[in-house]
PDB file of N, CA and C in Angstrom:
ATOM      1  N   UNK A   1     -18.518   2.392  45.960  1.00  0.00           N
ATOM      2  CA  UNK A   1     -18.434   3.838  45.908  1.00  0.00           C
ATOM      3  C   UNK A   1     -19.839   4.408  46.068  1.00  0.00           C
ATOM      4  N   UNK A   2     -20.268   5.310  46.670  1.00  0.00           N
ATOM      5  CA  UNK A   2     -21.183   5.946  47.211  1.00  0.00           C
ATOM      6  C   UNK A   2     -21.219   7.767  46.459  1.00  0.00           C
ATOM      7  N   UNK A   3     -22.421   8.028  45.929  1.00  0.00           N
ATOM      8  CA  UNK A   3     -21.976   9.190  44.539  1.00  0.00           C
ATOM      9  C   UNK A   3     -23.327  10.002  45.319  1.00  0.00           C
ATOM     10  N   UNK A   4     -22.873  11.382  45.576  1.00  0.00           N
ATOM     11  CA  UNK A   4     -23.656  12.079  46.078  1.00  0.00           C
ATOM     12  C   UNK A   4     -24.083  13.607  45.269  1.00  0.00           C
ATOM     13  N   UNK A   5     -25.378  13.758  45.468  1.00  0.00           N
ATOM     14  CA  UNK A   5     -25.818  14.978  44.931  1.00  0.00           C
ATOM     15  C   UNK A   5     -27.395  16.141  45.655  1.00  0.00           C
ATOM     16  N   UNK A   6     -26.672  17.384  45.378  1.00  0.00           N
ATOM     17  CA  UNK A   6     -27.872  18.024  45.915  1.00  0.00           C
ATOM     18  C   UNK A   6     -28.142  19.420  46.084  1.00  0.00           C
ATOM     19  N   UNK A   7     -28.694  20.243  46.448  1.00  0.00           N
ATOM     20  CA  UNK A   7     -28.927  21.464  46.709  1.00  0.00           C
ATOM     21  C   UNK A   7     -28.345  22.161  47.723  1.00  0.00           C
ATOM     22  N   UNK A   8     -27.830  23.592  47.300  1.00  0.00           N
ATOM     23  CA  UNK A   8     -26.891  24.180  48.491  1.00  0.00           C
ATOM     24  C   UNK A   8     -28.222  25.481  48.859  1.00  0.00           C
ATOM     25  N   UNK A   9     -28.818  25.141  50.153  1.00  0.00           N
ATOM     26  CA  UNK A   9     -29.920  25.889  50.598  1.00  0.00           C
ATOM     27  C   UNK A   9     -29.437  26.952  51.342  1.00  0.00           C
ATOM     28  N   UNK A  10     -29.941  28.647  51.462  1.00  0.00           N
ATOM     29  CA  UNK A  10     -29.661  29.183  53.005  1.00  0.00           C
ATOM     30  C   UNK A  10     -31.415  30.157  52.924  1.00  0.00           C
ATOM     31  N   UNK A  11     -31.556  29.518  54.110  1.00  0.00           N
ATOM     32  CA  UNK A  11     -32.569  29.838  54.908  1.00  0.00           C
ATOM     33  C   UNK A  11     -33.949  29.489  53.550  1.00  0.00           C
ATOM     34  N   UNK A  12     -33.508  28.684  53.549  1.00  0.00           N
ATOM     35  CA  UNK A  12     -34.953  28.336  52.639  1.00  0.00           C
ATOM     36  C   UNK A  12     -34.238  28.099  51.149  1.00  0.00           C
ATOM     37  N   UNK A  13     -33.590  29.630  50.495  1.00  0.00           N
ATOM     38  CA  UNK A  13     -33.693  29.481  49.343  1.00  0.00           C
ATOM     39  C   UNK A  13     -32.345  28.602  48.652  1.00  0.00           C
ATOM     40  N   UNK A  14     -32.661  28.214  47.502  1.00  0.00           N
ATOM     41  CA  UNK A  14     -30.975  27.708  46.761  1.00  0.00           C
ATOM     42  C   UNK A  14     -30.276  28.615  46.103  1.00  0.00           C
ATOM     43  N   UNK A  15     -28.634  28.425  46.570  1.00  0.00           N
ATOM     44  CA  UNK A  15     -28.223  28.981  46.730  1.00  0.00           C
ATOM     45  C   UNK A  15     -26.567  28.786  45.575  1.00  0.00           C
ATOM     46  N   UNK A  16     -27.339  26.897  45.479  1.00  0.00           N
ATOM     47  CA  UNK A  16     -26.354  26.705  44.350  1.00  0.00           C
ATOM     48  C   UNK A  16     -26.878  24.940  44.458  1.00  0.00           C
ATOM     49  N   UNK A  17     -25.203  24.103  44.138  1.00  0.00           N
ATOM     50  CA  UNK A  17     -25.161  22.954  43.948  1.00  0.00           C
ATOM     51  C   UNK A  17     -24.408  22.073  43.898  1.00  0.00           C
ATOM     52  N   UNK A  18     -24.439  21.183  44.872  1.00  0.00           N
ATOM     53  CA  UNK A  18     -22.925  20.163  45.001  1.00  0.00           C
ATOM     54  C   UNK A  18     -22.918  18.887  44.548  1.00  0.00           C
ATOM     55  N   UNK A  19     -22.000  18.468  44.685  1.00  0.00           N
ATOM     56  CA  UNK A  19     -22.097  16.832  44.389  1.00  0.00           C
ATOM     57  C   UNK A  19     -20.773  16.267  44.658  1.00  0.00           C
ATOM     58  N   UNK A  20     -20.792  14.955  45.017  1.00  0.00           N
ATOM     59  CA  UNK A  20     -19.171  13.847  45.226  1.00  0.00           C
ATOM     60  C   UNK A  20     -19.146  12.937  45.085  1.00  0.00           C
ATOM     61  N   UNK A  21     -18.420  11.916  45.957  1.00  0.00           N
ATOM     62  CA  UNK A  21     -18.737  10.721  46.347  1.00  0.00           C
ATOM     63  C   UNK A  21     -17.154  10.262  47.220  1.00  0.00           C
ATOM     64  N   UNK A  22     -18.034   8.697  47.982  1.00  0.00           N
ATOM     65  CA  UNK A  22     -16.894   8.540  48.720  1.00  0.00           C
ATOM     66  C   UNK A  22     -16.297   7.146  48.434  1.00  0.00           C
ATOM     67  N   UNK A  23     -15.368   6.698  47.912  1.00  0.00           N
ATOM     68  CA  UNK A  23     -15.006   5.631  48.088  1.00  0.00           C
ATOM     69  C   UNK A  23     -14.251   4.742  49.097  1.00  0.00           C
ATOM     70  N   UNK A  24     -14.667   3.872  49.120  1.00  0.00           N
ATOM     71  CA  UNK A  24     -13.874   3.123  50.120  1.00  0.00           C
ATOM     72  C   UNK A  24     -12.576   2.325  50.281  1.00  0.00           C
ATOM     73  N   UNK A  25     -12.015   2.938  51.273  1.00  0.00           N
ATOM     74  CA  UNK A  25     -10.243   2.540  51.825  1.00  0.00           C
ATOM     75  C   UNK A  25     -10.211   1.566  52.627  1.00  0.00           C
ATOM     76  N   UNK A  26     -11.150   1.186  53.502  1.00  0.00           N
ATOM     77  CA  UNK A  26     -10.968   0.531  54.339  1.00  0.00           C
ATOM     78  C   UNK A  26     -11.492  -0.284  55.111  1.00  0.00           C
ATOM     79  N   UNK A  27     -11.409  -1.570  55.195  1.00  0.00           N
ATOM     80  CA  UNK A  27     -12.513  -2.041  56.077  1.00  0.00           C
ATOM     81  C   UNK A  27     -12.056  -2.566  57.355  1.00  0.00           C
ATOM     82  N   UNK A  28     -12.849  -2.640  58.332  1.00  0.00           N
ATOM     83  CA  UNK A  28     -12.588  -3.838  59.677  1.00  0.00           C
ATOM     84  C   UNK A  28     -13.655  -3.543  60.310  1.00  0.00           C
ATOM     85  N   UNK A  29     -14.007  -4.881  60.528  1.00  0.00           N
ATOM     86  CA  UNK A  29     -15.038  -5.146  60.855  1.00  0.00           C
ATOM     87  C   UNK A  29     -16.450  -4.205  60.653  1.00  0.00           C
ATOM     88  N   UNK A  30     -17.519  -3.360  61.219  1.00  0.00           N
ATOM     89  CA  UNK A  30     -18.337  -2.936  60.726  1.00  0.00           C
ATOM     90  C   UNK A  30     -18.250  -1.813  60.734  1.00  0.00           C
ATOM     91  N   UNK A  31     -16.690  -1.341  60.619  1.00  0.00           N
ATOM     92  CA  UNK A  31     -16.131   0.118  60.110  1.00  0.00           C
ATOM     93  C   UNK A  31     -15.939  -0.003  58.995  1.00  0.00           C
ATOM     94  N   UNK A  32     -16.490   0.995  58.392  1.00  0.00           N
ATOM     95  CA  UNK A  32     -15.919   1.362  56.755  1.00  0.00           C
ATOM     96  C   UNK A  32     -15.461   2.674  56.855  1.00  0.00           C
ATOM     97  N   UNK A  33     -14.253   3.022  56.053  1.00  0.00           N
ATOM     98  CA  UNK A  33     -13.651   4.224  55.611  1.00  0.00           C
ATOM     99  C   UNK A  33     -13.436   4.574  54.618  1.00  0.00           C
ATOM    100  N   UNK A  34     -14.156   5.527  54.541  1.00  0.00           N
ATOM    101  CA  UNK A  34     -14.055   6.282  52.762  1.00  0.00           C
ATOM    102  C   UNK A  34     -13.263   7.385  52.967  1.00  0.00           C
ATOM    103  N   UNK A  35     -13.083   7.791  51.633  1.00  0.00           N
ATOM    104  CA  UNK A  35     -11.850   9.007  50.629  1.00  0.00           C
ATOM    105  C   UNK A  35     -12.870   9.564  50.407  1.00  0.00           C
ATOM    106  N   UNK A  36     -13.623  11.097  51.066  1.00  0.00           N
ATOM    107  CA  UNK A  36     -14.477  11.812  50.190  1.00  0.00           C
ATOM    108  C   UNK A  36     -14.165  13.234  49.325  1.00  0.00           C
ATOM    109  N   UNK A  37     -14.569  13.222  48.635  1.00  0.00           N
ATOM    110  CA  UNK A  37     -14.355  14.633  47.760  1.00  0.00           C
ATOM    111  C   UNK A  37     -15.818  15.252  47.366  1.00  0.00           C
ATOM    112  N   UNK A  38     -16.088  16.618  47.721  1.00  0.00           N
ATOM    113  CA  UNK A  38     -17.024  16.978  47.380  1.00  0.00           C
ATOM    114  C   UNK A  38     -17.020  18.465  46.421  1.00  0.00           C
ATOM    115  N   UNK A  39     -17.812  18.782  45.592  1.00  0.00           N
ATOM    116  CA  UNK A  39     -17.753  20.305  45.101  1.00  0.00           C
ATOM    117  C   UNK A  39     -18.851  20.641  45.067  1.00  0.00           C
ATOM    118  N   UNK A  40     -19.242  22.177  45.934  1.00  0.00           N
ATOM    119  CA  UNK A  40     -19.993  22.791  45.910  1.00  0.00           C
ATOM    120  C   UNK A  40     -20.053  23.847  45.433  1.00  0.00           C
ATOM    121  N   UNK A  41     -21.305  24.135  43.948  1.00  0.00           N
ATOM    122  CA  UNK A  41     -21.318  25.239  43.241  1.00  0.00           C
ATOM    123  C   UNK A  41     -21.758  26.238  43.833  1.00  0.00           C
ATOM    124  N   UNK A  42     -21.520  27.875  43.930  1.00  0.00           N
ATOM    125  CA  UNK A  42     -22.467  28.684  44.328  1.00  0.00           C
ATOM    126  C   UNK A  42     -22.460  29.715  43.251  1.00  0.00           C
ATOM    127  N   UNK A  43     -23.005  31.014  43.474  1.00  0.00           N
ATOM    128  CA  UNK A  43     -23.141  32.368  42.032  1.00  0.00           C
ATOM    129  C   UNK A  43     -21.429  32.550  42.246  1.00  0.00           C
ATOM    130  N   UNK A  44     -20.275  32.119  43.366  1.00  0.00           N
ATOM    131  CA  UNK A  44     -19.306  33.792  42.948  1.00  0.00           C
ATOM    132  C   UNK A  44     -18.228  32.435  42.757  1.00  0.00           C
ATOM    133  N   UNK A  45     -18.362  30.987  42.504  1.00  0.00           N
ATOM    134  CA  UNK A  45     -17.642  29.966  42.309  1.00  0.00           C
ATOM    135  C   UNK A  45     -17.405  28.880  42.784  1.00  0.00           C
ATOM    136  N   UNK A  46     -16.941  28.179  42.625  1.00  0.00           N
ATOM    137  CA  UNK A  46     -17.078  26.766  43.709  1.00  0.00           C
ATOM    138  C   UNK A  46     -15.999  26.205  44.743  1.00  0.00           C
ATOM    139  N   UNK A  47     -16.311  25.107  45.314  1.00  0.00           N
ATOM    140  CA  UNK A  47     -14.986  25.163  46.535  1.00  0.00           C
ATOM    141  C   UNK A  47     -15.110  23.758  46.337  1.00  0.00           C
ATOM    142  N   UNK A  48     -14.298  23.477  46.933  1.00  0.00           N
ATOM    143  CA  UNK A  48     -13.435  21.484  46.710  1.00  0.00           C
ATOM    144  C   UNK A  48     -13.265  21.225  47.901  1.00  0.00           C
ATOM    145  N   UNK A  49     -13.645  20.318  48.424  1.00  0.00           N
ATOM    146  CA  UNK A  49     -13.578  19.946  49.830  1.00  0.00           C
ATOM    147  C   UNK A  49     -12.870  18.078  50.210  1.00  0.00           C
ATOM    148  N   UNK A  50     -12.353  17.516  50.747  1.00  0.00           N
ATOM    149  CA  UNK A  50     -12.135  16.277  51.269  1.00  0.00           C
ATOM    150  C   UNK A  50     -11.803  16.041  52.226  1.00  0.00           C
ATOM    151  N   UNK A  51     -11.535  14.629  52.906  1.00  0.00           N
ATOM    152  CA  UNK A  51     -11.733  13.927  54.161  1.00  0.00           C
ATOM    153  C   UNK A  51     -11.938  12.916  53.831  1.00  0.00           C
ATOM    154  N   UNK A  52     -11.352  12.012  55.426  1.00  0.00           N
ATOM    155  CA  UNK A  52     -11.540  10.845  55.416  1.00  0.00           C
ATOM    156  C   UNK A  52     -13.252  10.082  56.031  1.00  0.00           C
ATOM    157  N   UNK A  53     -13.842   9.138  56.452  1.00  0.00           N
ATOM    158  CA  UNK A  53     -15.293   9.421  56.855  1.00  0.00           C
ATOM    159  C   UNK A  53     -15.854   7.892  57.388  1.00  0.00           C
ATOM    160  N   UNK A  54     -15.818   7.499  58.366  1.00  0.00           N
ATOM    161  CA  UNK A  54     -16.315   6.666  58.631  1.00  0.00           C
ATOM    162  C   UNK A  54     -17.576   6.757  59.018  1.00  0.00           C
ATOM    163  N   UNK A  55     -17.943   5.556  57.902  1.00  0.00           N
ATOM    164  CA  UNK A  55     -19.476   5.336  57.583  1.00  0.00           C
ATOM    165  C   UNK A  55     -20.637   5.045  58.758  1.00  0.00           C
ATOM    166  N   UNK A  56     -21.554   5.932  58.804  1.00  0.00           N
ATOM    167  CA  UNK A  56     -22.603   6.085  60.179  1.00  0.00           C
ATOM    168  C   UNK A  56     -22.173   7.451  60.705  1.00  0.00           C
ATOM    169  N   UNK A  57     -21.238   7.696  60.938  1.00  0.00           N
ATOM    170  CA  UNK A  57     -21.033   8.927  61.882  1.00  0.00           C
ATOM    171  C   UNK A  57     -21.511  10.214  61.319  1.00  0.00           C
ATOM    172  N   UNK A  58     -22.198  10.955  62.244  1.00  0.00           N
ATOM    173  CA  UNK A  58     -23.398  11.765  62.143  1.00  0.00           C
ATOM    174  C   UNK A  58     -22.955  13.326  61.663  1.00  0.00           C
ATOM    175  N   UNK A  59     -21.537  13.483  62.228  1.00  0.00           N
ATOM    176  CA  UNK A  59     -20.838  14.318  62.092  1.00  0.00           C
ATOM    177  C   UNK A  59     -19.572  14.462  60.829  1.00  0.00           C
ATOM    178  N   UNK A  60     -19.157  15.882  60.589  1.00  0.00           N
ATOM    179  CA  UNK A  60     -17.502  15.308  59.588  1.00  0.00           C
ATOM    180  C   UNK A  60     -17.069  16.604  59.249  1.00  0.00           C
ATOM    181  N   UNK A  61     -15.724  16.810  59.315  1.00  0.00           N
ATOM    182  CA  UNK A  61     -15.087  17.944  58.974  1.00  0.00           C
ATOM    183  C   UNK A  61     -14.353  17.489  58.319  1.00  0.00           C
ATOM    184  N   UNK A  62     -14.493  18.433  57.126  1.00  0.00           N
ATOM    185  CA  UNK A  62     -13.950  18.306  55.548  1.00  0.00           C
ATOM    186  C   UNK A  62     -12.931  19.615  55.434  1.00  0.00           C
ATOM    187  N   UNK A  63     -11.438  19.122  55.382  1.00  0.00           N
ATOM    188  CA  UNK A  63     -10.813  20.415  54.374  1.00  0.00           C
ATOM    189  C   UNK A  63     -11.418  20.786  53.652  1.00  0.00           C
ATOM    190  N   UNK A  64     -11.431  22.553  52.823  1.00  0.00           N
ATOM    191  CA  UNK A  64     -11.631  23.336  52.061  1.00  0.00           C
ATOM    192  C   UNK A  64     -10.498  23.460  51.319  1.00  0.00           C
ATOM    193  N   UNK A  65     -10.226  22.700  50.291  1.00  0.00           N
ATOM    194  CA  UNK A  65      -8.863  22.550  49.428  1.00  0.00           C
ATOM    195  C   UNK A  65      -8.870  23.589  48.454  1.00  0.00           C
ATOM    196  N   UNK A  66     -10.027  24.231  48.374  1.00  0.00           N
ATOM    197  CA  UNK A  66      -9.377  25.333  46.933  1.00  0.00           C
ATOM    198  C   UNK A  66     -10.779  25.552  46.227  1.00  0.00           C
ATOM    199  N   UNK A  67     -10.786  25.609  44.839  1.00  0.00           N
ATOM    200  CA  UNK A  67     -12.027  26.358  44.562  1.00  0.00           C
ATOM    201  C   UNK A  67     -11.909  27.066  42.839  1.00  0.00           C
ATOM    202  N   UNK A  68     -12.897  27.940  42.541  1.00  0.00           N
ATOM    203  CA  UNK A  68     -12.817  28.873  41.005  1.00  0.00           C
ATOM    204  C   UNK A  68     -13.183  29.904  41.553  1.00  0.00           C
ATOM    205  N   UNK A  69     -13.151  30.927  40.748  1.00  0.00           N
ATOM    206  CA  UNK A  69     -13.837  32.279  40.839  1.00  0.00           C
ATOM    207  C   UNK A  69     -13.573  32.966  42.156  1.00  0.00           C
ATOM    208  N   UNK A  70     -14.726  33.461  42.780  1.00  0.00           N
ATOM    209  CA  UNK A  70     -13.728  34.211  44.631  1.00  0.00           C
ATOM    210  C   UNK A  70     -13.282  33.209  45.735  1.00  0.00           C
ATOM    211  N   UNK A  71     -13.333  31.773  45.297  1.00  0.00           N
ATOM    212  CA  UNK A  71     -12.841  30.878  46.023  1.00  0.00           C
ATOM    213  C   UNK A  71     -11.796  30.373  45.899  1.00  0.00           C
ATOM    214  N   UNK A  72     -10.869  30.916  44.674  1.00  0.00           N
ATOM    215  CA  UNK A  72      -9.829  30.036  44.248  1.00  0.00           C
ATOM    216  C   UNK A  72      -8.761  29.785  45.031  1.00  0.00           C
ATOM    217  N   UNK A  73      -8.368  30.329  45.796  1.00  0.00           N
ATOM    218  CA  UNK A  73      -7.546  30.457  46.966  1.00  0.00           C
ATOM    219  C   UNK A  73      -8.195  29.760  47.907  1.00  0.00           C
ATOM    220  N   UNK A  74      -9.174  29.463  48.278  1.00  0.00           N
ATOM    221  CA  UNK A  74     -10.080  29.233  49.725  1.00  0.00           C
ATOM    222  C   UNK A  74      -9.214  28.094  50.287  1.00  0.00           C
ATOM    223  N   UNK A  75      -9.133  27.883  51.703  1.00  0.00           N
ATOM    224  CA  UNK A  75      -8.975  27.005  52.798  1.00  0.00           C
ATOM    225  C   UNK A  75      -9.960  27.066  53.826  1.00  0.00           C
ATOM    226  N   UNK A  76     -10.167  25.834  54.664  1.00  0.00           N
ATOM    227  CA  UNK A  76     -10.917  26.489  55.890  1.00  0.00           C
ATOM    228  C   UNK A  76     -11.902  24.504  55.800  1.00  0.00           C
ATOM    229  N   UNK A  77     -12.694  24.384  56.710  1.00  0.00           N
ATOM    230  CA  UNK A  77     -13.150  23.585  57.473  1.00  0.00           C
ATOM    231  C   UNK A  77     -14.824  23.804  56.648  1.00  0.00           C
ATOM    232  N   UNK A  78     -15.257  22.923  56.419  1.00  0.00           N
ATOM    233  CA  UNK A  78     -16.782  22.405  56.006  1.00  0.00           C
ATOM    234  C   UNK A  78     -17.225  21.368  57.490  1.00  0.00           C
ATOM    235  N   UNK A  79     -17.849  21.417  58.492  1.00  0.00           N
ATOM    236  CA  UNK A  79     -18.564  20.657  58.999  1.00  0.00           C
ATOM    237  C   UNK A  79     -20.073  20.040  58.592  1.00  0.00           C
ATOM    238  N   UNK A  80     -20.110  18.760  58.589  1.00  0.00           N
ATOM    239  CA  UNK A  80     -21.658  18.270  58.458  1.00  0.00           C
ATOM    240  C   UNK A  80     -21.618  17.755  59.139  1.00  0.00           C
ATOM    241  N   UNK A  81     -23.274  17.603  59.451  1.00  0.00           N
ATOM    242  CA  UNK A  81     -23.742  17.055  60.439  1.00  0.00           C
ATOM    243  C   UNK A  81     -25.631  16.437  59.827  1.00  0.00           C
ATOM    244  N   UNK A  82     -25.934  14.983  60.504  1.00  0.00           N
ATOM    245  CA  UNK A  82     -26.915  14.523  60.103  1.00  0.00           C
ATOM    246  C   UNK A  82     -26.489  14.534  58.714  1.00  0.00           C
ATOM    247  N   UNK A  83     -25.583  13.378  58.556  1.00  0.00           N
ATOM    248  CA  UNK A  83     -25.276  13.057  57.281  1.00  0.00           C
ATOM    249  C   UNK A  83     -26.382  11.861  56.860  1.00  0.00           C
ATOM    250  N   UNK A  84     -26.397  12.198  55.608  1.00  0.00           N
ATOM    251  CA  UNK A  84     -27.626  11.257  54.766  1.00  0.00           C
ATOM    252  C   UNK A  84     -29.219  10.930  55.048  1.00  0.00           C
ATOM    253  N   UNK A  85     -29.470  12.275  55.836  1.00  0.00           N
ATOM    254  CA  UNK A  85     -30.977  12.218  56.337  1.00  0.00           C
ATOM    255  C   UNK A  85     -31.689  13.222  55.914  1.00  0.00           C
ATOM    256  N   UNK A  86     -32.731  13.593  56.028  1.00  0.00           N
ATOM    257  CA  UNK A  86     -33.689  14.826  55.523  1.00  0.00           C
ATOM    258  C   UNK A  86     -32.817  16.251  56.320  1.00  0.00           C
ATOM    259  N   UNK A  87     -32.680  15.884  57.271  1.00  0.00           N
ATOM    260  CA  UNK A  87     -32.149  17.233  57.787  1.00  0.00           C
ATOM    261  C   UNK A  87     -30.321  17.531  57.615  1.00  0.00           C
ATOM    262  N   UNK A  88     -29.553  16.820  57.256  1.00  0.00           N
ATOM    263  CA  UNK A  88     -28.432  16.966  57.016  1.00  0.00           C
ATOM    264  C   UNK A  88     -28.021  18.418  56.724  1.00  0.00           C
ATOM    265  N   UNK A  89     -27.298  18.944  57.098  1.00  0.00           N
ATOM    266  CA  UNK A  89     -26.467  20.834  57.325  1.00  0.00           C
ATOM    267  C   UNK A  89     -24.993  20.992  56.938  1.00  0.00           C
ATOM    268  N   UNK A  90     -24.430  22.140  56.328  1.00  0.00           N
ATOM    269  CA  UNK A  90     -23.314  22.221  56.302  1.00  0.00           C
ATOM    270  C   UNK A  90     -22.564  23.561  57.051  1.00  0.00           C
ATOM    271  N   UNK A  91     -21.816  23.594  57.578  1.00  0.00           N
ATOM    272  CA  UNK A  91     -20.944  25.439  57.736  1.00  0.00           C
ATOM    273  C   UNK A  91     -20.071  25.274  57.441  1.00  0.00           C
ATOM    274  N   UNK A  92     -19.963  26.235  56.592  1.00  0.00           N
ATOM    275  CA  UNK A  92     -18.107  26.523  55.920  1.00  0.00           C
ATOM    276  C   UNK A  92     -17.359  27.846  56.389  1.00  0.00           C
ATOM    277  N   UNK A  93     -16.046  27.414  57.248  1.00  0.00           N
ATOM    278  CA  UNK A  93     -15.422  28.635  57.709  1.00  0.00           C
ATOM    279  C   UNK A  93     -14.314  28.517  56.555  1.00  0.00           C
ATOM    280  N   UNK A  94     -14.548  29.594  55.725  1.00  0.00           N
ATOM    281  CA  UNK A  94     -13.984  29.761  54.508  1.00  0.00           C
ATOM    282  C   UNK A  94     -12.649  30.891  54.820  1.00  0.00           C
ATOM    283  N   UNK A  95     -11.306  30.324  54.764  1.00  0.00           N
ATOM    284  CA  UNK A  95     -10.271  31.279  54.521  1.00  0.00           C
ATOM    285  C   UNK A  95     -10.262  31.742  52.954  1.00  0.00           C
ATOM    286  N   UNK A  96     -10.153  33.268  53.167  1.00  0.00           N
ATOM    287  CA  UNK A  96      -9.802  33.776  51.412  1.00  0.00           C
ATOM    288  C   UNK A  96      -8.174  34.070  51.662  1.00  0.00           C
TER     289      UNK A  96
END
């Protein structure tokens, strides 16, 4: 299992704070597939995100499963990209 944590930045400043991890479903050969779940805190509440994720790939779109506070309802798509490097990014097209 692979346990992740870190800062939710925009344009410099923080903006909040997430954290997850992914465990692994699956193997063959020098594919691995993980179960990820992530939650990211911000000031107006947080959002819950998962996906499936094979390990290396640079890219990943994560359901937006739900949330607290003005997110509690939320749906919608999290993309990352430059996963697990200094520059790693997120966009969230957030349904309310």
């Amino acid at each position: 299992m692979d346990v992740y944590s870190g800062t939710a930045l925009k344009e410099g400043n923080s903006v909040g704070r997430g954290g997850g991890s992914c465990q692994v479903i699956h193997m063959k050969g020098d594919d691995i597939t993980s179960q990820c779940l992530i939650t990211m805190e911000v000031e107006q509440g947080s959002l819950t995100m998962q996906s499936l994720w094979t390990k290396g790939t640079a890219s990943l779109d994560m359901a937006i499963t739900g949330g607290t506070g003005a997110y509690r309802s939320a749906r919608g798509i999290a993309r990352f990209w430059d996963i697990a490097t200094p520059n790693e990014r997120v966009r969230l097209e957030i349904l309310r």
